[in-house]
C-alpha atoms as a PDB file:
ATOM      1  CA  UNK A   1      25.934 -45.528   7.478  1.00  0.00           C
ATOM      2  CA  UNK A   2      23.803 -43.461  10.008  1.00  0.00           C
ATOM      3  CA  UNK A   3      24.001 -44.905  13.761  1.00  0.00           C
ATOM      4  CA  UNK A   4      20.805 -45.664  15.977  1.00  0.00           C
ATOM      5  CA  UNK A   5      21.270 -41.893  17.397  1.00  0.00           C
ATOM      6  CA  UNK A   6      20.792 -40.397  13.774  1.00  0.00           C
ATOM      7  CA  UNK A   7      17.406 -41.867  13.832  1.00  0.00           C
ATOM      8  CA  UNK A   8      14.091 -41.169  15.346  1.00  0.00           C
ATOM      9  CA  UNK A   9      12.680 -42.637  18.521  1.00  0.00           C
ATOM     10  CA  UNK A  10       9.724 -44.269  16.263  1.00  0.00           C
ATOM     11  CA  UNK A  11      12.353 -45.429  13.651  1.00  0.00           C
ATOM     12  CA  UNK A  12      14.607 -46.752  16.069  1.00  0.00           C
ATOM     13  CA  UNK A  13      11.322 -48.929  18.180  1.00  0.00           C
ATOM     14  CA  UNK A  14      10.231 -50.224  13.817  1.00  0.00           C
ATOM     15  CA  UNK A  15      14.204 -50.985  13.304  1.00  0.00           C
ATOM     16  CA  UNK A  16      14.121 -52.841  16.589  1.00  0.00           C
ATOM     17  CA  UNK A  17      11.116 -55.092  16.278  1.00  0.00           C
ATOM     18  CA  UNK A  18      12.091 -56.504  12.505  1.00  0.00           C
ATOM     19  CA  UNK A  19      15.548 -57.161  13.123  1.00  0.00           C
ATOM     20  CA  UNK A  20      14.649 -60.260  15.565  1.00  0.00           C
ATOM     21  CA  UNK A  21      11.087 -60.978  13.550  1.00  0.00           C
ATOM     22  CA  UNK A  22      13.470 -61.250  10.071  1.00  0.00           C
ATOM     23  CA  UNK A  23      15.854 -63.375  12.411  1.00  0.00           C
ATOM     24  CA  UNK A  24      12.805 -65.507  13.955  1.00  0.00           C
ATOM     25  CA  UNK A  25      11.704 -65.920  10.595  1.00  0.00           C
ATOM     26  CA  UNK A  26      14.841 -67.502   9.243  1.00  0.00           C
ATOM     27  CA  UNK A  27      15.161 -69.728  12.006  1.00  0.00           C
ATOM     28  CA  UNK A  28      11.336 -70.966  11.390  1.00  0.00           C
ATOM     29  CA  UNK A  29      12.068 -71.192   8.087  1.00  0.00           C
ATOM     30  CA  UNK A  30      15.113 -73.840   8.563  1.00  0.00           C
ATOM     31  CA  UNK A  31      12.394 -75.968  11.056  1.00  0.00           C
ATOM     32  CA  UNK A  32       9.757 -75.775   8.382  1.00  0.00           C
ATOM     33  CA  UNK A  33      11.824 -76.930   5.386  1.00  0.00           C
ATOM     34  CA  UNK A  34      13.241 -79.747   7.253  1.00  0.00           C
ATOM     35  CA  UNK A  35       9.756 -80.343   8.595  1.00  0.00           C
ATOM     36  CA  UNK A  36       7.926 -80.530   5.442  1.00  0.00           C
ATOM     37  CA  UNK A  37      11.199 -82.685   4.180  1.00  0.00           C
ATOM     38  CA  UNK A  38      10.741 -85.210   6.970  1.00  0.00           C
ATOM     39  CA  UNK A  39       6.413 -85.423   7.010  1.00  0.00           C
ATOM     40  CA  UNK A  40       5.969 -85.454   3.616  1.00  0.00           C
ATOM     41  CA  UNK A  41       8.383 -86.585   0.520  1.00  0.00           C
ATOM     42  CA  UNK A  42       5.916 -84.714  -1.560  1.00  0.00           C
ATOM     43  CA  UNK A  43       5.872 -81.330   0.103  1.00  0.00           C
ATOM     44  CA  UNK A  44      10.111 -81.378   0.546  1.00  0.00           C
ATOM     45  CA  UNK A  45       9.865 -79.995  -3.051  1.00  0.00           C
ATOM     46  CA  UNK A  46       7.678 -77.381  -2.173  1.00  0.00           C
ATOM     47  CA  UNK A  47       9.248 -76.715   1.336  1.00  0.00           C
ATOM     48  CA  UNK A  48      11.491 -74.102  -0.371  1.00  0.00           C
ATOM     49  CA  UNK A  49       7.460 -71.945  -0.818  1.00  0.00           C
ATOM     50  CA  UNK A  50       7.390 -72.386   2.853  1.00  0.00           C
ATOM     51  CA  UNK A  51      10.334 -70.607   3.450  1.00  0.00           C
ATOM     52  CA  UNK A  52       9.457 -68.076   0.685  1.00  0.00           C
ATOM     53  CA  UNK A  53       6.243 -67.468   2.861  1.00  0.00           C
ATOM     54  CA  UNK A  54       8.010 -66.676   6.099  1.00  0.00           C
ATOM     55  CA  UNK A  55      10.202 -64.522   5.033  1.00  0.00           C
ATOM     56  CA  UNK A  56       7.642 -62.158   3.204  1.00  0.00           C
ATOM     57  CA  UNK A  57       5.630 -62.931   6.239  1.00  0.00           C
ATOM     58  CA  UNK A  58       8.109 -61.419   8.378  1.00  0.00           C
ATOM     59  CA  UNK A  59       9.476 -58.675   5.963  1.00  0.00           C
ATOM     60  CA  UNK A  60       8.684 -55.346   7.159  1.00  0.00           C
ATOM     61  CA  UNK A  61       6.945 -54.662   4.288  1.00  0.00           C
ATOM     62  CA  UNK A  62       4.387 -57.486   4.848  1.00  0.00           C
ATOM     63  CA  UNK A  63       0.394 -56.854   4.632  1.00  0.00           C
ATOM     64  CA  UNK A  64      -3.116 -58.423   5.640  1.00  0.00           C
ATOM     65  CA  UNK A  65      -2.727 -58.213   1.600  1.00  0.00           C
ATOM     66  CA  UNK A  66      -0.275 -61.486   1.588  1.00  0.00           C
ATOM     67  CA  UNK A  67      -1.954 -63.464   3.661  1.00  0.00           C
ATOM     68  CA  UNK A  68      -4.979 -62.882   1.879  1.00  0.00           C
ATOM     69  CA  UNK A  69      -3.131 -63.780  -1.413  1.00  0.00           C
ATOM     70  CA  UNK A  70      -2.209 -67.089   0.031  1.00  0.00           C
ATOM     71  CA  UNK A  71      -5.376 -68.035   0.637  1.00  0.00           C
ATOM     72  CA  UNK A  72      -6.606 -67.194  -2.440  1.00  0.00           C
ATOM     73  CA  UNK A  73      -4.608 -69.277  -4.028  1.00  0.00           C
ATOM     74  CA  UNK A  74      -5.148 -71.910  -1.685  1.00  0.00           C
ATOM     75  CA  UNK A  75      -8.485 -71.961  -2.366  1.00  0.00           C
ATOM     76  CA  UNK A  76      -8.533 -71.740  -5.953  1.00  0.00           C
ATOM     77  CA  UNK A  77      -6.270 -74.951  -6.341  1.00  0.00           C
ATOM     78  CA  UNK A  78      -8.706 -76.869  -3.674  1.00  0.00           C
ATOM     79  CA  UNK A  79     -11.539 -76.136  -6.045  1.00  0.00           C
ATOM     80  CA  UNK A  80      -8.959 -77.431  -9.027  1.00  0.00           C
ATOM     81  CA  UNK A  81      -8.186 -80.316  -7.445  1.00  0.00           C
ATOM     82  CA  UNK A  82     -12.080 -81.367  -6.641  1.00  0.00           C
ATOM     83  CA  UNK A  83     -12.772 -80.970 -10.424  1.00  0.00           C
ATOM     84  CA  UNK A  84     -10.036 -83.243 -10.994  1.00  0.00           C
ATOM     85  CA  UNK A  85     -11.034 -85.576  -9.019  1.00  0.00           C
ATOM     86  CA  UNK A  86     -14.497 -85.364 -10.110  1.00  0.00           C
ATOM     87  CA  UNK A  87     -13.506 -85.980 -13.701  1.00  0.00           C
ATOM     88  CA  UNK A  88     -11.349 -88.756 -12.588  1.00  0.00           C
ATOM     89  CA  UNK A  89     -14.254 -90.486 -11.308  1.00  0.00           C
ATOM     90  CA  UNK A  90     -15.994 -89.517 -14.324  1.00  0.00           C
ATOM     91  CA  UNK A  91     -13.865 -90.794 -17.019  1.00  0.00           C
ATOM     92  CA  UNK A  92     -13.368 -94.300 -15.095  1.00  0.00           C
ATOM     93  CA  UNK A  93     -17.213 -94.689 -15.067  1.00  0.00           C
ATOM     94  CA  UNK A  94     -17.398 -93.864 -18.551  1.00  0.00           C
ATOM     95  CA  UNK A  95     -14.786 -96.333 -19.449  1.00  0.00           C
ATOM     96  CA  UNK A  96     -16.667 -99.421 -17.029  1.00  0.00           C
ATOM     97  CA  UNK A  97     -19.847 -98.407 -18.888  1.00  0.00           C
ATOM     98  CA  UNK A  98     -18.453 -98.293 -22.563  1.00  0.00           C
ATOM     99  CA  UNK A  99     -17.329-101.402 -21.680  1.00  0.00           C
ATOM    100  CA  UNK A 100     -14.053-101.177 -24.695  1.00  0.00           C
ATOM    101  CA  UNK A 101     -10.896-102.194 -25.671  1.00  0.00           C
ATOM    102  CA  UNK A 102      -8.903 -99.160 -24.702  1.00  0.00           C
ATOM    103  CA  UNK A 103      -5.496-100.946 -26.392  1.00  0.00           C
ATOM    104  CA  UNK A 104      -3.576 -99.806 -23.349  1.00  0.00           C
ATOM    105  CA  UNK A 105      -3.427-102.551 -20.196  1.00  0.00           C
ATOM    106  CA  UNK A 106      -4.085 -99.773 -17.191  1.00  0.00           C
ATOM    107  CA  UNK A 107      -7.351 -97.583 -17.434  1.00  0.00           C
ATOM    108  CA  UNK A 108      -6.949 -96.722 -13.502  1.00  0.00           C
ATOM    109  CA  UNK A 109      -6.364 -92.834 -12.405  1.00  0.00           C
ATOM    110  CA  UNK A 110      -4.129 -93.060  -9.423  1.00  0.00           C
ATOM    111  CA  UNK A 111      -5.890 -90.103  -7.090  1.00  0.00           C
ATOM    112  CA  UNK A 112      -4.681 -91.091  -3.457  1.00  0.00           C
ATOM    113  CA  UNK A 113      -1.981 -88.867  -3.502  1.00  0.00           C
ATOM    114  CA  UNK A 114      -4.500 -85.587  -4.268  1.00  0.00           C
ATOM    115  CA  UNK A 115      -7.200 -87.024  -2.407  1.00  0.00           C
ATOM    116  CA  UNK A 116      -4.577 -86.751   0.377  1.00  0.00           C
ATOM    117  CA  UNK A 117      -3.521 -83.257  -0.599  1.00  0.00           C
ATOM    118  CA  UNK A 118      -6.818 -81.742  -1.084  1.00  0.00           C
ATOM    119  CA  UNK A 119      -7.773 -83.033   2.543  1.00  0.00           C
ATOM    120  CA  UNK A 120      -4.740 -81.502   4.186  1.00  0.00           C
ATOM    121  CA  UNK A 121      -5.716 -78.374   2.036  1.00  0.00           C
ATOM    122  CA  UNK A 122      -9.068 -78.452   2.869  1.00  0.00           C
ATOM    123  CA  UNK A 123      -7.968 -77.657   6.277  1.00  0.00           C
ATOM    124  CA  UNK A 124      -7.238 -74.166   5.410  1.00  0.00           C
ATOM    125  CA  UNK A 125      -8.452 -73.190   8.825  1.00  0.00           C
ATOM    126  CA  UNK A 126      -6.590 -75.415  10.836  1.00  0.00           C
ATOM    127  CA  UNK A 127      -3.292 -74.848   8.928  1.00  0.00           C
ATOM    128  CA  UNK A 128      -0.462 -72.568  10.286  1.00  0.00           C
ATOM    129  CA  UNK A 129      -0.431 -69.755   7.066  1.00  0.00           C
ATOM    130  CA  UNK A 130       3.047 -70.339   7.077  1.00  0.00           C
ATOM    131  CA  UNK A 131       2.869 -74.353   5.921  1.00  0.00           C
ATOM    132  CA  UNK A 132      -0.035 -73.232   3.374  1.00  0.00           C
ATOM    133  CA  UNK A 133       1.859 -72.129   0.013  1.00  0.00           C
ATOM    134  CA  UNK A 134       3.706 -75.491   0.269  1.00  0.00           C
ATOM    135  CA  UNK A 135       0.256 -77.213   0.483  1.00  0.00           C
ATOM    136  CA  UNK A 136      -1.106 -75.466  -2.372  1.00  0.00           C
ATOM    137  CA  UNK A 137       2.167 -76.349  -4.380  1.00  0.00           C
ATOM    138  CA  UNK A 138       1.290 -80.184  -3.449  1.00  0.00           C
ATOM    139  CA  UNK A 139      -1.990 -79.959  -4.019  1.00  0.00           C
ATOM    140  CA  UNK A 140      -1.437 -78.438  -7.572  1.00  0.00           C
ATOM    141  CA  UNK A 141       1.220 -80.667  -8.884  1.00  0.00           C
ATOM    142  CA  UNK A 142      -0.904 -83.859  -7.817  1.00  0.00           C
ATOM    143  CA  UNK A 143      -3.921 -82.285  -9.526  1.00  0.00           C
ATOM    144  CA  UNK A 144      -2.018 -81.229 -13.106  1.00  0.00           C
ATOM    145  CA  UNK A 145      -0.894 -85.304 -12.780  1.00  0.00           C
ATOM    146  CA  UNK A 146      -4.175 -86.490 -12.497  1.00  0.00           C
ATOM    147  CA  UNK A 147      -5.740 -84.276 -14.959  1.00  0.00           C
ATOM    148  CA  UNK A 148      -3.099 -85.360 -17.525  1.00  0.00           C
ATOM    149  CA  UNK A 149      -4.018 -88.735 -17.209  1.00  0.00           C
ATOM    150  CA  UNK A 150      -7.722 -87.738 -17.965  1.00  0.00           C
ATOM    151  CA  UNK A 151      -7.074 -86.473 -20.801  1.00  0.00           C
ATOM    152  CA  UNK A 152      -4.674 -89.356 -21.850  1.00  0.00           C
ATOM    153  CA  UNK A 153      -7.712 -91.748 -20.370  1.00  0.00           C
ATOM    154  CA  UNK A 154     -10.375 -89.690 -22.576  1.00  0.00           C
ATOM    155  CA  UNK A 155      -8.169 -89.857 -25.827  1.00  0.00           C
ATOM    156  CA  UNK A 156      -8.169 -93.402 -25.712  1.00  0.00           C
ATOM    157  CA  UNK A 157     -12.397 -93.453 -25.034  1.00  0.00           C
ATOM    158  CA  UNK A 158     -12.787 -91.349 -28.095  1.00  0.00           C
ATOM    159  CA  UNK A 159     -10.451 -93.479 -30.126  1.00  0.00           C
ATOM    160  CA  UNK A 160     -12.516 -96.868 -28.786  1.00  0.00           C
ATOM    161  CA  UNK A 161     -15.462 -95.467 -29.588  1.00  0.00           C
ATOM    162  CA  UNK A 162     -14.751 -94.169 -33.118  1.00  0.00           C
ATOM    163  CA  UNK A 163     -13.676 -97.860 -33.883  1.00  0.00           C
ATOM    164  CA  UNK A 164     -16.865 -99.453 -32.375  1.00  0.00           C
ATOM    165  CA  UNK A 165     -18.696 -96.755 -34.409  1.00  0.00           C
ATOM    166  CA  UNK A 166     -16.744 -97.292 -37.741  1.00  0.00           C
ATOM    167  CA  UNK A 167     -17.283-101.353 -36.942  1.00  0.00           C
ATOM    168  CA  UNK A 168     -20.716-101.119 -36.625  1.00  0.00           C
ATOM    169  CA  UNK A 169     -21.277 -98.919 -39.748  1.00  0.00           C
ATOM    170  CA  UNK A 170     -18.991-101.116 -41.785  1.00  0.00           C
ATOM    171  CA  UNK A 171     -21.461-104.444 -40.408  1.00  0.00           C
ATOM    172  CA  UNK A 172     -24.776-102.344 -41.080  1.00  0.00           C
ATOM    173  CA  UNK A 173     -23.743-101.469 -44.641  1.00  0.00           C
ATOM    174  CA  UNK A 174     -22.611-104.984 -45.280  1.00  0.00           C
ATOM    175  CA  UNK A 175     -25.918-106.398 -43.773  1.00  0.00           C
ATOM    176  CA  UNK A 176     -28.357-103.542 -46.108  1.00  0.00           C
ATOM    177  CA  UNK A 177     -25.778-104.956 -48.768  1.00  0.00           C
ATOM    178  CA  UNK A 178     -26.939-108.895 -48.136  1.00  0.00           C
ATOM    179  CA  UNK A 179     -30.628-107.506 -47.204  1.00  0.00           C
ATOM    180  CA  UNK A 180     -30.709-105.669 -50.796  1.00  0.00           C
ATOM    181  CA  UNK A 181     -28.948-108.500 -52.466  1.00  0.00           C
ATOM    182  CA  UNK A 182     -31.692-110.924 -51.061  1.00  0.00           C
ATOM    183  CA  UNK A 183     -34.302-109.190 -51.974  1.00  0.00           C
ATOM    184  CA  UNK A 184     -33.474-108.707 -55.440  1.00  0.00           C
ATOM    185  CA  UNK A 185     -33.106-112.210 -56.031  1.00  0.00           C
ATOM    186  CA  UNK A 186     -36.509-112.981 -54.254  1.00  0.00           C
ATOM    187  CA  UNK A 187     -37.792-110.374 -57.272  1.00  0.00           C
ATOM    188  CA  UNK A 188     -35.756-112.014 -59.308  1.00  0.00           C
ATOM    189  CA  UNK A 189     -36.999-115.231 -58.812  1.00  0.00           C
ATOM    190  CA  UNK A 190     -40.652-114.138 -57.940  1.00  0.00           C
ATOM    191  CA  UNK A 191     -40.254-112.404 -62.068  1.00  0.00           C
ATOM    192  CA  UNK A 192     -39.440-115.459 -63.429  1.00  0.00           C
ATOM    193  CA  UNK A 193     -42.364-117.715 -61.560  1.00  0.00           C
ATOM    194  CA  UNK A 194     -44.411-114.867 -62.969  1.00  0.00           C
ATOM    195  CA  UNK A 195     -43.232-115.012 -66.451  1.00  0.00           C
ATOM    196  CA  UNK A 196     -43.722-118.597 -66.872  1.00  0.00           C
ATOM    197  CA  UNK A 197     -47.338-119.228 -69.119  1.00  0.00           C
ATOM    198  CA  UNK A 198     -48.799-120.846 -65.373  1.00  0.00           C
ATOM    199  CA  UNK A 199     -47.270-118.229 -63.596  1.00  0.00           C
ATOM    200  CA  UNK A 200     -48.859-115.382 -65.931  1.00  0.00           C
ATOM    201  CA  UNK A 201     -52.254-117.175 -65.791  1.00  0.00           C
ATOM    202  CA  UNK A 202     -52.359-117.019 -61.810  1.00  0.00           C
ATOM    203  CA  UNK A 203     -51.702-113.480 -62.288  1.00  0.00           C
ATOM    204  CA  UNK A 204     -54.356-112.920 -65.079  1.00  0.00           C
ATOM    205  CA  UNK A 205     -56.725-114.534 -63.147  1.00  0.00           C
ATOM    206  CA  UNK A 206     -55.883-112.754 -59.806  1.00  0.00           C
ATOM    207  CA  UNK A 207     -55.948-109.102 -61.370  1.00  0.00           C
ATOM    208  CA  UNK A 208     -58.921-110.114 -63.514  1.00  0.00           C
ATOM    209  CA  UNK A 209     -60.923-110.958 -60.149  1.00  0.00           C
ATOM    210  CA  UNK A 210     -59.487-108.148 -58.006  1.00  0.00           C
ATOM    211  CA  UNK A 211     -59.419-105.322 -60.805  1.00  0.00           C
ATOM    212  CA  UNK A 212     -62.580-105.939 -63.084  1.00  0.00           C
ATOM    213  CA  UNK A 213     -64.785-108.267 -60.928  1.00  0.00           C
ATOM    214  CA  UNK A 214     -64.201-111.337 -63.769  1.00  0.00           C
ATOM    215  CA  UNK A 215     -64.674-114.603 -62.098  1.00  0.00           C
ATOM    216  CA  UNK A 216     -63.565-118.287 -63.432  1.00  0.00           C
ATOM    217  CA  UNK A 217     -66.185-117.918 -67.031  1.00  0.00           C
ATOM    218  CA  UNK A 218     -64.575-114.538 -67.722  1.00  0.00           C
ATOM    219  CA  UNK A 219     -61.398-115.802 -67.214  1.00  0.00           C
ATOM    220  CA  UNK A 220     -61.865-119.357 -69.209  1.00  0.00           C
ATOM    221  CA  UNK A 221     -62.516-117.053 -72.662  1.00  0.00           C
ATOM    222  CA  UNK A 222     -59.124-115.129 -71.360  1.00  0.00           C
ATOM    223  CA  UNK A 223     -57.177-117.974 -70.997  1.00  0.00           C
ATOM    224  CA  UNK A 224     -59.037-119.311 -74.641  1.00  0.00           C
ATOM    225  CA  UNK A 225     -58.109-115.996 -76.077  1.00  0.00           C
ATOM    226  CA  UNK A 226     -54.774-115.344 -75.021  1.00  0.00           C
ATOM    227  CA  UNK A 227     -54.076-119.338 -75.788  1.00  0.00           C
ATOM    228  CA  UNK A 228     -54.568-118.541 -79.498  1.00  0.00           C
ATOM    229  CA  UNK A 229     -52.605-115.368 -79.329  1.00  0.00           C
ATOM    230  CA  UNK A 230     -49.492-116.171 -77.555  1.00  0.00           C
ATOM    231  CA  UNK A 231     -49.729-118.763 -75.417  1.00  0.00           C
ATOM    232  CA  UNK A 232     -49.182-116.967 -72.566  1.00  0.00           C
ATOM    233  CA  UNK A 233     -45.557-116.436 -73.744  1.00  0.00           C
ATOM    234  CA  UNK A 234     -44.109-112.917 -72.781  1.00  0.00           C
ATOM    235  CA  UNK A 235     -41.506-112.946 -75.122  1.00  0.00           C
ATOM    236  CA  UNK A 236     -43.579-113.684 -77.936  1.00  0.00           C
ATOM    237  CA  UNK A 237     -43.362-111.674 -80.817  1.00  0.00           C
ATOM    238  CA  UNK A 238     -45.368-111.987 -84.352  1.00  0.00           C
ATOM    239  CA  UNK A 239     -42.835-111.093 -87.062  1.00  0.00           C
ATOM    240  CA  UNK A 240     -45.122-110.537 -90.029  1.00  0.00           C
ATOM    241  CA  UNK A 241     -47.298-107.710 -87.643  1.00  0.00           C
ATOM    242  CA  UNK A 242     -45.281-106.960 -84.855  1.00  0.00           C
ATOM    243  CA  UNK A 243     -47.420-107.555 -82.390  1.00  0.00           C
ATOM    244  CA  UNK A 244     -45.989-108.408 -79.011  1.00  0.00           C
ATOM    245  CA  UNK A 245     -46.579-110.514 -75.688  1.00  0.00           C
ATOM    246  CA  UNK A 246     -49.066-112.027 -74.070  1.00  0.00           C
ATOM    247  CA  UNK A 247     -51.331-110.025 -75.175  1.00  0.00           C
ATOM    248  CA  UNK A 248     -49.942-109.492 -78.793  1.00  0.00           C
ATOM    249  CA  UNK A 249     -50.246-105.692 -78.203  1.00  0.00           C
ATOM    250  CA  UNK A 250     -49.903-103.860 -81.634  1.00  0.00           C
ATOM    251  CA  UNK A 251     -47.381-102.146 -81.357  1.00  0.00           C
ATOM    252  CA  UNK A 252     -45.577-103.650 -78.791  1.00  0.00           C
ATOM    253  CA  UNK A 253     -44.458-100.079 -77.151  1.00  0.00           C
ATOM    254  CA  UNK A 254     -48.540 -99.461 -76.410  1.00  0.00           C
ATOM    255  CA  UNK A 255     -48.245-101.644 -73.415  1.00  0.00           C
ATOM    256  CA  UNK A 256     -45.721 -99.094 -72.010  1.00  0.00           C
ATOM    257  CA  UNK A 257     -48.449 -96.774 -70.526  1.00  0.00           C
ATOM    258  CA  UNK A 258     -48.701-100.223 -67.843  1.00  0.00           C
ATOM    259  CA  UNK A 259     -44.910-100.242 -66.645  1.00  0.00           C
ATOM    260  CA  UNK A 260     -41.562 -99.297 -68.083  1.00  0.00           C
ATOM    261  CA  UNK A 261     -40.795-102.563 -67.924  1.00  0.00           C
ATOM    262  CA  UNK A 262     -43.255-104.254 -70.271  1.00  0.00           C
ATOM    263  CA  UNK A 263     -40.771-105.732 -72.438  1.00  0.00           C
ATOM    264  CA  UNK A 264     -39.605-108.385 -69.468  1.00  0.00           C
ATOM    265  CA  UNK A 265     -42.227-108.523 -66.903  1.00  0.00           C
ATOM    266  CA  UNK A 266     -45.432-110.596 -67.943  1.00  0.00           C
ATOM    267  CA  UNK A 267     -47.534-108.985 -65.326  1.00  0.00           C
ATOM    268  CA  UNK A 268     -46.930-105.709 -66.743  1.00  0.00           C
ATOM    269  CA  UNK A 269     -48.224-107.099 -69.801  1.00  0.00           C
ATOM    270  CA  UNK A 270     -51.746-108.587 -68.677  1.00  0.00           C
ATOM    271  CA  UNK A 271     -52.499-104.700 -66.735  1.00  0.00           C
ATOM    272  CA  UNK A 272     -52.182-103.786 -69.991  1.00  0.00           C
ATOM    273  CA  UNK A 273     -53.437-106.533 -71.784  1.00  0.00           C
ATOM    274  CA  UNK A 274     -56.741-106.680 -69.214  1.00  0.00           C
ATOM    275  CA  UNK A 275     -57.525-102.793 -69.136  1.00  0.00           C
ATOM    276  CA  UNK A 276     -57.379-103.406 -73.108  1.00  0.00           C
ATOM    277  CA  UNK A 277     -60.254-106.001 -73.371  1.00  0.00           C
ATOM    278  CA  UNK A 278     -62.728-103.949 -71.166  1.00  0.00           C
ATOM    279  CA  UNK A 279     -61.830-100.830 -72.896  1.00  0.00           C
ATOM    280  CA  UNK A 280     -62.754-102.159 -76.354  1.00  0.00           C
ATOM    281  CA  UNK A 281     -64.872-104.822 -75.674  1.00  0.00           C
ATOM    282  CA  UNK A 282     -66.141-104.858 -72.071  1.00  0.00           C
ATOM    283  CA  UNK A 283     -65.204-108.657 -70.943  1.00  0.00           C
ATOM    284  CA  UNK A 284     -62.926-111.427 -71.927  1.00  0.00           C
ATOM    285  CA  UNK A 285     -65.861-113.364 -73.232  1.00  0.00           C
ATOM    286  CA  UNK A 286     -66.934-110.820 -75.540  1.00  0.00           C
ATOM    287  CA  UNK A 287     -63.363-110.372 -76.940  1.00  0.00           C
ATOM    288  CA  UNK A 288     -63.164-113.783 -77.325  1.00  0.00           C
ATOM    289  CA  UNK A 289     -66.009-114.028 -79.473  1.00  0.00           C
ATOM    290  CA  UNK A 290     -64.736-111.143 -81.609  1.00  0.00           C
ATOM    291  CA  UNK A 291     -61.306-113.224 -82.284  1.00  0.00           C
ATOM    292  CA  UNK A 292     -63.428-116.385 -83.188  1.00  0.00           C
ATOM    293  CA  UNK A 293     -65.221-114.407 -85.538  1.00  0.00           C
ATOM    294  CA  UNK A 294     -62.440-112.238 -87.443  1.00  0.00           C
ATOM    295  CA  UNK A 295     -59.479-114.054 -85.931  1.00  0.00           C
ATOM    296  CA  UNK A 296     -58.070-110.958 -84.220  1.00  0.00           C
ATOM    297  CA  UNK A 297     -59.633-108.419 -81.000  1.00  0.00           C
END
């Protein structure tokens, strides 16, 4: 071991002035743990970072560079706790607006305790450095809390609105279910009103008047001429010729070219059976004459 003597005057002032600063910074350290214990329950965990502090505070090897450090971090975990606290705010708005079952009975974010410790950290200025790194340690612990029960918060949004979102699709296909079920019976029904020999002569005489310009004389030889051929029966079918429907089309399948569905819809028939008439003969009355004359058009 080399005495005081061994060493230089400027080594001997350096060894001087840390051996009570290492001492003082003990000492402070002792007050500021069992200050920290005593003001705040939630810094006394953190009061062993305050003690940390002062003693690389004090070190002989301490820098501008540490103290800089420390408020860095400082800084950094203010801005991290803000965000939190934003999102906290967020995510109960959200929730209020959504307006859901969550399945759980709390949807609150208890933030007082890092609302507190980002206001004491906020303070940076006004803060011995020294009581800092146990601040930041507060402030970061409340703000991983609150952020976990964000995320727990938002899991349970997500999963509430899934739900509502699966419910809603689940009534919407069941109501285009009913809607499509409706209709087809209202075609259903409107098909068999047509089909009926009254039902097929409103239609003949509509589409005669709309399509062709053939008022009530043009239609009276119709209803004459169909009458003899079918009486207005869609179904009817002549077994010795073959000839088929209303309009005892010859073949039958000829009245395709109107509508696939000429075999059960009488409407699909009379297109047929009309655009028939005026191609060969040019009105109902003139067909009609034909079939009094030869018994067939």
């Amino acid at each position: 071991m080399h005495s005081d003597q061994s060493l230089t005057p400027a080594r001997r002032s350096r060894r001087r002035f840390f051996v009570p600063a290492v001492a003082t910074g003990a000492a402070l350290g002792v007050l500021l743990t069992t200050g920290l214990t005593l003001a705040s329950p939630a810094l006394a965990a953190a009061a062993p970072l305050a003690a940390s502090a002062i003693a690389s505070a004090t070190a002989p090897e301490a820098t501008a560079d540490s103290f800089r450090d420390i408020r860095s971090d400082a800084q950094s975990t203010l801005l991290s706790a803000r965000v939190a606290l934003s999102d906290a705010a967020s995510v109960t708005a959200d929730i209020a607006a959504a307006g859901l079952d969550l399945g759980i009975d709390d949807t609150s974010v208890a933030t007082a305790g890092l609302e507190q410790a980002a206001d004491r950290l906020a303070k940076l200025d006004l803060v011995p450095m020294l009581l800092v790194p146990g601040l930041t340690a507060e402030a970061s612990g409340a703000t991983e809390t609150v952020k976990a029960r964000v995320t727990e918060l938002r899991e349970h949004l997500a999963a509430a609105k899934e739900k509502k979102a699966a419910e809603e699709a689940a009534a919407a296909a069941a109501a285009a279910a009913a809607e499509a079920q409706r209709q087809a019976e209202e075609a259903a029904a409107a098909l068999a009103a047509a089909n009926t020999p009254e039902g097929a002569k409103a239609t003949a005489r509509q589409m005669a008047a709309s399509q062709y310009g053939w008022g009530d004389g043009q239609f009276s030889c119709l209803e004459s001429l169909w009458n003899k051929e079918s009486s207005w029966n869609y179904q009817a079918y002549n077994a010795g010729s073959g000839a088929t429907g209303i309009p005892q089309s010859l073949p039958g399948n000829k009245m395709a070219s109107a509508g696939a569905d000429w075999q059960t819809n009488a409407a699909t028939q009379i297109a047929w059976g009309l655009g028939y008439i005026a191609g060969s003969y040019g009105t109902p009355c003139a067909a009609w004459g034909h079939s009094q004359a030869t018994d067939w058009y």
